[in-house]
PDB file of N, CA and C in Angstrom:
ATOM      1  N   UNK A   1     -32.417  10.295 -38.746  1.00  0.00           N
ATOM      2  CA  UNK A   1     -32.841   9.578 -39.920  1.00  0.00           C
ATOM      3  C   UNK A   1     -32.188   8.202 -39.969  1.00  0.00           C
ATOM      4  N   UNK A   2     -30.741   8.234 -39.847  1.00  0.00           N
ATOM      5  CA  UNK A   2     -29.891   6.784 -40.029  1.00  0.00           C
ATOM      6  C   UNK A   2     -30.145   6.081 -38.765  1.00  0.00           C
ATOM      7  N   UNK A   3     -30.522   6.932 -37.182  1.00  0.00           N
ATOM      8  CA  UNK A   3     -30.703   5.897 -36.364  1.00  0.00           C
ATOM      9  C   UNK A   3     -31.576   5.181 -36.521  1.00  0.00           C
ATOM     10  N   UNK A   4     -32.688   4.878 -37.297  1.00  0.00           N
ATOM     11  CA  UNK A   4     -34.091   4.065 -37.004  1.00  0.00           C
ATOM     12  C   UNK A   4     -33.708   2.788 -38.029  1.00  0.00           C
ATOM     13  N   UNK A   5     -32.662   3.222 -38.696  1.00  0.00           N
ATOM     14  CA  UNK A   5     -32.395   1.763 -39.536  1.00  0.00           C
ATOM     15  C   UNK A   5     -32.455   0.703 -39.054  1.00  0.00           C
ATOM     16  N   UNK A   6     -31.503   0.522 -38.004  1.00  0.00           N
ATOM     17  CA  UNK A   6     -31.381  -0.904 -36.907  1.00  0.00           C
ATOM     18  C   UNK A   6     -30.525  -1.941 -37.710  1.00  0.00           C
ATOM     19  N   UNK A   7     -30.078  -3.025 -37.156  1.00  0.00           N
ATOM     20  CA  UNK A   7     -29.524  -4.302 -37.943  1.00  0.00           C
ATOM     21  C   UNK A   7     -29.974  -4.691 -39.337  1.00  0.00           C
ATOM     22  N   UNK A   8     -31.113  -5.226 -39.246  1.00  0.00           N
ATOM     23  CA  UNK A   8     -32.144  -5.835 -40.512  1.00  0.00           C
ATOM     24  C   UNK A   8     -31.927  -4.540 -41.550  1.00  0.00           C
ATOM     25  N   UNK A   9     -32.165  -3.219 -41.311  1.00  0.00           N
ATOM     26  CA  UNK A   9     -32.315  -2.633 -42.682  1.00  0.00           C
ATOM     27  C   UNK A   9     -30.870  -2.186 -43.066  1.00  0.00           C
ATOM     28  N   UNK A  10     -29.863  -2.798 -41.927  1.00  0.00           N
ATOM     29  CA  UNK A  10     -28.445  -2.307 -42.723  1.00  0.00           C
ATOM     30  C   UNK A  10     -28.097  -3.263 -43.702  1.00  0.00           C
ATOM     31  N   UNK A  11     -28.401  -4.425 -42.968  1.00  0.00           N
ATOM     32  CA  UNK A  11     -28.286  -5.965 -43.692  1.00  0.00           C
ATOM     33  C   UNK A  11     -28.858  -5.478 -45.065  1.00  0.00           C
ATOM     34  N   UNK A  12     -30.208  -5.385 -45.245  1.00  0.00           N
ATOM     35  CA  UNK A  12     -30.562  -5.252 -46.955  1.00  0.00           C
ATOM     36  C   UNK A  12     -30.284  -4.207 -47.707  1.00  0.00           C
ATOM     37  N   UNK A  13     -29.873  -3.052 -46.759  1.00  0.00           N
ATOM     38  CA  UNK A  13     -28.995  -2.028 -47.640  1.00  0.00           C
ATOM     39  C   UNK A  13     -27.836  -2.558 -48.079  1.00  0.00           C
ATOM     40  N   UNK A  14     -27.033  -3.279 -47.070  1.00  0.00           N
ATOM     41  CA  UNK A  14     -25.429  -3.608 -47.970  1.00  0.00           C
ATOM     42  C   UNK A  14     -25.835  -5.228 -49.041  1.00  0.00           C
ATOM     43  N   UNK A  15     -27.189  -5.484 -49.111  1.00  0.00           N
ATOM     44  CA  UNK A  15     -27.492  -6.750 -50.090  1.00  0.00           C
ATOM     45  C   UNK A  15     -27.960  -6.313 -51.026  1.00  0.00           C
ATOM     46  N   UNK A  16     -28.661  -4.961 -50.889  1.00  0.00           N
ATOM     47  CA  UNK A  16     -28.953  -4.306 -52.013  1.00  0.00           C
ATOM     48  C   UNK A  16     -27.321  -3.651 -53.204  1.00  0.00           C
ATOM     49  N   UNK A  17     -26.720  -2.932 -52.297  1.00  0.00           N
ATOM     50  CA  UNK A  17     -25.357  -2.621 -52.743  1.00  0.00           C
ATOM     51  C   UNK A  17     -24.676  -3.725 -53.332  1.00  0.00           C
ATOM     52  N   UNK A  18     -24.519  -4.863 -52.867  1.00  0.00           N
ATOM     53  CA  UNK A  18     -24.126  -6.018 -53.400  1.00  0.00           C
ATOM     54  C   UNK A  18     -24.389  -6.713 -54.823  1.00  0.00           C
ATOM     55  N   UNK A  19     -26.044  -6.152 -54.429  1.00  0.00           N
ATOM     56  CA  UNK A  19     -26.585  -6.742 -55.856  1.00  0.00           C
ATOM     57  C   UNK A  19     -26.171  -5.924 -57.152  1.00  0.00           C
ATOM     58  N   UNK A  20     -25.970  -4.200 -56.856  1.00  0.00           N
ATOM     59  CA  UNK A  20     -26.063  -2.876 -57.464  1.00  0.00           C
ATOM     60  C   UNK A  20     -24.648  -3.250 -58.655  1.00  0.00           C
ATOM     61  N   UNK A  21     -23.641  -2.883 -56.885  1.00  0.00           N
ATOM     62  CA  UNK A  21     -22.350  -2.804 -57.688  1.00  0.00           C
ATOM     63  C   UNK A  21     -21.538  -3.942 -57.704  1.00  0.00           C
ATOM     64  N   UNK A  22     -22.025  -5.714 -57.451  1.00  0.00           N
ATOM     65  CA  UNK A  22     -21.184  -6.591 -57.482  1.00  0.00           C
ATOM     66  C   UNK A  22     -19.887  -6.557 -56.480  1.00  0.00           C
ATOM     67  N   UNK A  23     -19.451  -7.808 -56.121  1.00  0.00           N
ATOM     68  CA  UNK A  23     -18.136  -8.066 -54.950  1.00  0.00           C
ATOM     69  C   UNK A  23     -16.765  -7.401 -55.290  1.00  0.00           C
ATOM     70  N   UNK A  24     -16.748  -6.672 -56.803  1.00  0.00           N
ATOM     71  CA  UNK A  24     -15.659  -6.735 -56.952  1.00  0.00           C
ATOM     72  C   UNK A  24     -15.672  -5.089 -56.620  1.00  0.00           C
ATOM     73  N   UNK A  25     -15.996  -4.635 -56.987  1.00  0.00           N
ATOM     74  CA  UNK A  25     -16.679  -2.630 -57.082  1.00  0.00           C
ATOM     75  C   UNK A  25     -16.798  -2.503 -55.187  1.00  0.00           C
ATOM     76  N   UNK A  26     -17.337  -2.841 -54.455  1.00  0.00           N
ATOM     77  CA  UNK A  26     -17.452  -2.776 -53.049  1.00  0.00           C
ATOM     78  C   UNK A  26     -16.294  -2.338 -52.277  1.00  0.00           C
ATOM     79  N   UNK A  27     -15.452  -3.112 -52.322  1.00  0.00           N
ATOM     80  CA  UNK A  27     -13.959  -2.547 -51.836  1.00  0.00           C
ATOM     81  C   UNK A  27     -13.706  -1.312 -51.580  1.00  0.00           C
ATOM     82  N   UNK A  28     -13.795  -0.980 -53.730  1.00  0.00           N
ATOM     83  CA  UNK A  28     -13.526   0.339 -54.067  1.00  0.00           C
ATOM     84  C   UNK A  28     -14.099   1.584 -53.430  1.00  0.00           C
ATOM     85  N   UNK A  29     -15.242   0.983 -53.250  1.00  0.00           N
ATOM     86  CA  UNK A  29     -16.470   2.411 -52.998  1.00  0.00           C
ATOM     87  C   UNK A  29     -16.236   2.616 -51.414  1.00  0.00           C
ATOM     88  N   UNK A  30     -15.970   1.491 -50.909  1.00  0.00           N
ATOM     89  CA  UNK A  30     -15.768   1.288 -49.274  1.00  0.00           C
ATOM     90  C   UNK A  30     -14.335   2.292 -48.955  1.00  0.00           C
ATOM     91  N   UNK A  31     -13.589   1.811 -49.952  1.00  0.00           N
ATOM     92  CA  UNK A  31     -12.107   2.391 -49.409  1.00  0.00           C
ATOM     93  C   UNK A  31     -12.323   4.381 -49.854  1.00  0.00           C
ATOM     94  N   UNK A  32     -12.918   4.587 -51.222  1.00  0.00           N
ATOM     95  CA  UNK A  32     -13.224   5.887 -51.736  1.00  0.00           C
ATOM     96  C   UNK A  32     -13.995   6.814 -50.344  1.00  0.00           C
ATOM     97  N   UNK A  33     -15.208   5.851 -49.811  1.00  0.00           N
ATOM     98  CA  UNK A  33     -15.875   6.424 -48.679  1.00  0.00           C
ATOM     99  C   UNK A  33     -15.044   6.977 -47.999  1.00  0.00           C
ATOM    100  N   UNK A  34     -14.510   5.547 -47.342  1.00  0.00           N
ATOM    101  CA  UNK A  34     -13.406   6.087 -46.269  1.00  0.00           C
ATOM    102  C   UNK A  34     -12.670   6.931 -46.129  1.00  0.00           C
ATOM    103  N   UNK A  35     -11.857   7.496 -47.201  1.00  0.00           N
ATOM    104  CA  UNK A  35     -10.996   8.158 -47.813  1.00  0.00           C
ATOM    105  C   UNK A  35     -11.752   9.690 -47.562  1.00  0.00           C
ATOM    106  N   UNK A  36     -13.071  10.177 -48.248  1.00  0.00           N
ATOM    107  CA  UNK A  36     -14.108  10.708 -48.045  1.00  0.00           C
ATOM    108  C   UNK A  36     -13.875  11.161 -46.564  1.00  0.00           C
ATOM    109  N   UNK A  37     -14.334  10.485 -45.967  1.00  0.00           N
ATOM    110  CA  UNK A  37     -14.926  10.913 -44.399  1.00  0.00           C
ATOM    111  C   UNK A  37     -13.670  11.342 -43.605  1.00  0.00           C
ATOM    112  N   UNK A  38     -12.066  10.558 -44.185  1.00  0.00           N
ATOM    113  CA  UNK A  38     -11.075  11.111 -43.323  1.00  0.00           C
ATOM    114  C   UNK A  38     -10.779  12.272 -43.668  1.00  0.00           C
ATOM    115  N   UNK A  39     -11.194  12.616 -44.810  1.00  0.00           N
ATOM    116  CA  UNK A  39     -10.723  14.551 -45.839  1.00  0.00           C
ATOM    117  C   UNK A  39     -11.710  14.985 -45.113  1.00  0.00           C
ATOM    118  N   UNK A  40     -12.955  14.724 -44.753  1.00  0.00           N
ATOM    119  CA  UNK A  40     -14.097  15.802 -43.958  1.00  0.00           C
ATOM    120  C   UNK A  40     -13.717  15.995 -42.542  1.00  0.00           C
ATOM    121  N   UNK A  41     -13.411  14.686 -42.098  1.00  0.00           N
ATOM    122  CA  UNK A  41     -12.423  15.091 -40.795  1.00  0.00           C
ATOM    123  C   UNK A  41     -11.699  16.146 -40.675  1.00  0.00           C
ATOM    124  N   UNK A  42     -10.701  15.923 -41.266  1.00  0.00           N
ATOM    125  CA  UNK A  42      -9.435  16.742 -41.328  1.00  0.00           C
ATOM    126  C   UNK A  42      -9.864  18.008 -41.263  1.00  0.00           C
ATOM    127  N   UNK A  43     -10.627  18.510 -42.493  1.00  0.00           N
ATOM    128  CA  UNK A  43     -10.811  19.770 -42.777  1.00  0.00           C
ATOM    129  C   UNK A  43     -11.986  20.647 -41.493  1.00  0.00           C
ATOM    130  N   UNK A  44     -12.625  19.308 -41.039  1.00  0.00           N
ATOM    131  CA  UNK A  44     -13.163  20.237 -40.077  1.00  0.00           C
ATOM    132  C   UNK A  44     -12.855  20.303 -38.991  1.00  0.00           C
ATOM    133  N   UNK A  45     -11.647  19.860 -38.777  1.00  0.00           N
ATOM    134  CA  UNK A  45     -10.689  19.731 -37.190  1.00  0.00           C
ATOM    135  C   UNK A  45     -10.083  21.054 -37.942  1.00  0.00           C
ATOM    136  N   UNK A  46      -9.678  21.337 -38.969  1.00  0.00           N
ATOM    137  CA  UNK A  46      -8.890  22.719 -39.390  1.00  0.00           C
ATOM    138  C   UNK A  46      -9.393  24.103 -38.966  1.00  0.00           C
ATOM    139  N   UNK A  47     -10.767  23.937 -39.576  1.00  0.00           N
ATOM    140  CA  UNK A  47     -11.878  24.976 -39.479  1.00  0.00           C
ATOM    141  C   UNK A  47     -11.939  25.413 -38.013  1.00  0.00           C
ATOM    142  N   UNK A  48     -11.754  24.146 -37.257  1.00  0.00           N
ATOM    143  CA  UNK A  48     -12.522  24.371 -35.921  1.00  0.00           C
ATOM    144  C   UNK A  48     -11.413  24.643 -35.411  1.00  0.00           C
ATOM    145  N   UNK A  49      -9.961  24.661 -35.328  1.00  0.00           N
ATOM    146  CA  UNK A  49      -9.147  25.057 -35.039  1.00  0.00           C
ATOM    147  C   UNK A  49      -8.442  26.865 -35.490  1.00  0.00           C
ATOM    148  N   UNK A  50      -9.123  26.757 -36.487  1.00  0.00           N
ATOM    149  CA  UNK A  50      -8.919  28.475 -37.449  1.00  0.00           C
ATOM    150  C   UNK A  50      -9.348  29.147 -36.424  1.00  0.00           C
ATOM    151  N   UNK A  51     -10.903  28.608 -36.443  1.00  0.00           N
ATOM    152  CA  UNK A  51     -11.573  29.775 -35.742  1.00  0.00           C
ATOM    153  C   UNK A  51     -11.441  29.674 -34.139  1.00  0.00           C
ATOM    154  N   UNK A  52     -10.871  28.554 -33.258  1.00  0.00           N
ATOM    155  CA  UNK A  52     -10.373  28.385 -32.019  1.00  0.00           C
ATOM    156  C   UNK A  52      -8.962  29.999 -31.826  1.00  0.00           C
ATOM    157  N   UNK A  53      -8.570  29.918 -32.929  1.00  0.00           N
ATOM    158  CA  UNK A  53      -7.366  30.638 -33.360  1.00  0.00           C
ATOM    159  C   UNK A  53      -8.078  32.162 -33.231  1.00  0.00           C
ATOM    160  N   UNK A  54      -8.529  32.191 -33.937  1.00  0.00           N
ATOM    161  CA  UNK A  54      -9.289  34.058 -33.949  1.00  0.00           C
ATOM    162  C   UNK A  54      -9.808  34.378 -32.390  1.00  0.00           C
ATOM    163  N   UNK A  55     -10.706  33.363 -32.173  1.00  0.00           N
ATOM    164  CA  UNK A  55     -11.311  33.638 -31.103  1.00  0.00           C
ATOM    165  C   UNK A  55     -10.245  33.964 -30.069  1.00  0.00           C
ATOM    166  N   UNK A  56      -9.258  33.486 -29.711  1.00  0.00           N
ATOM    167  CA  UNK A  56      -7.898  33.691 -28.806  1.00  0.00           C
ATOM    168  C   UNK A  56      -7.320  34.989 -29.111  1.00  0.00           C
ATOM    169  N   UNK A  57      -7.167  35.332 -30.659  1.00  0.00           N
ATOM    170  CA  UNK A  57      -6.992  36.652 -31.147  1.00  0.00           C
ATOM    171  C   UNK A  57      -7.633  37.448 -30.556  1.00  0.00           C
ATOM    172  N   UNK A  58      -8.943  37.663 -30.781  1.00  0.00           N
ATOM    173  CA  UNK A  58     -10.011  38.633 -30.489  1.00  0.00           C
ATOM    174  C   UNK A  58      -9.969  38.738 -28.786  1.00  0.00           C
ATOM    175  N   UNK A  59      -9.909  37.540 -27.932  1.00  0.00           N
ATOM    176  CA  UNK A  59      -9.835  38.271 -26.797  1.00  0.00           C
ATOM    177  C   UNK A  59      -8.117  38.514 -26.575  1.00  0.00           C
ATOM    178  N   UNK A  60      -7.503  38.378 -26.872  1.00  0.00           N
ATOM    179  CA  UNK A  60      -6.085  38.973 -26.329  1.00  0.00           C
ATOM    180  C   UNK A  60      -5.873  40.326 -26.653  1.00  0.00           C
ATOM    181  N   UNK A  61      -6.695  40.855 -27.935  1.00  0.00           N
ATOM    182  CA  UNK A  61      -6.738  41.759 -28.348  1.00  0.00           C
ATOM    183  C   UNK A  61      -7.727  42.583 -27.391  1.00  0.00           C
ATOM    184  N   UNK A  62      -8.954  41.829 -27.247  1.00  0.00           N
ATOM    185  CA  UNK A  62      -9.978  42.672 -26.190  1.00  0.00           C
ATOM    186  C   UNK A  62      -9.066  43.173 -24.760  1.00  0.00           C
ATOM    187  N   UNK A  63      -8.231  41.965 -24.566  1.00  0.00           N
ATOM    188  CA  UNK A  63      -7.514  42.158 -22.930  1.00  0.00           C
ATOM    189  C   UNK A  63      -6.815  43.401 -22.966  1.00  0.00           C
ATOM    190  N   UNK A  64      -5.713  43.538 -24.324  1.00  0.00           N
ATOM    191  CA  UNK A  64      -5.087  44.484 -24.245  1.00  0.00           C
ATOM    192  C   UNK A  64      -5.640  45.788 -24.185  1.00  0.00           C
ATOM    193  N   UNK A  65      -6.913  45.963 -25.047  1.00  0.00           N
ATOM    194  CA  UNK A  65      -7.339  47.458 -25.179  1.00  0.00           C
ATOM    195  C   UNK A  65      -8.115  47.776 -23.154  1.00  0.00           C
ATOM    196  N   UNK A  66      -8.863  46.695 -22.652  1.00  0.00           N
ATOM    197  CA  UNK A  66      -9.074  46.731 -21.260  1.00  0.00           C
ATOM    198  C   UNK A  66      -7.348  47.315 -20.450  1.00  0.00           C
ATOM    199  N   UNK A  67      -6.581  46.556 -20.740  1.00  0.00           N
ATOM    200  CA  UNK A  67      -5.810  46.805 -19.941  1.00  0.00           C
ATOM    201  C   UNK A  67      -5.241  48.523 -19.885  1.00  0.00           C
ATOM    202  N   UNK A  68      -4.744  48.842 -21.314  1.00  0.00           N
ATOM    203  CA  UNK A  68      -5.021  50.007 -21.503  1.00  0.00           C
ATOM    204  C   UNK A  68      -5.536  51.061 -21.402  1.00  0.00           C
ATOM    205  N   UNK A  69      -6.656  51.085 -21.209  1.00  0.00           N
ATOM    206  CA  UNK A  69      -7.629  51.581 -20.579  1.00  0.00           C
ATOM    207  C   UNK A  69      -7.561  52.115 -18.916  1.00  0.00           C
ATOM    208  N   UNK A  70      -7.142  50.718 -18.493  1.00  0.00           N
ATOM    209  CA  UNK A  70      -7.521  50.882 -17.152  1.00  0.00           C
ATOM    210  C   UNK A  70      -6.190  51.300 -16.670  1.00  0.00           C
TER     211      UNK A  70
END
């Protein structure tokens, strides 16, 4: 969806924003974004690390009952 924008329609999206919320509000919303996207980061480097975590569980656990076994 966001790739087909291109240059030109980013340009009148951030002139539109400009016009919306004025030079002084922009900053804010820019830095709030940012702020935004580094908490979605984070949390999904966590997630993806939780479950990196189980998965290591589950087979060490699989190894042992094999080993046992055999």
């Amino acid at each position: 969806m966001l790739s087909n924008i291109g240059i030109p329609g980013l340009v009148i999206v951030l002139v539109i924003a400009l016009i919306i919320f004025g030079p002084s509000k922009l900053p804010e919303i820019g830095r709030a974004f940012g702020r935004t996207l580094s908490e979605f980061k984070s949390a999904t480097k966590g997630l993806v690390n939780d479950t990196e975590k189980e998965d290591e569980n589950e087979n060490k656990s699989a190894l042992r009952a094999v080993k046992k076994e055999g």
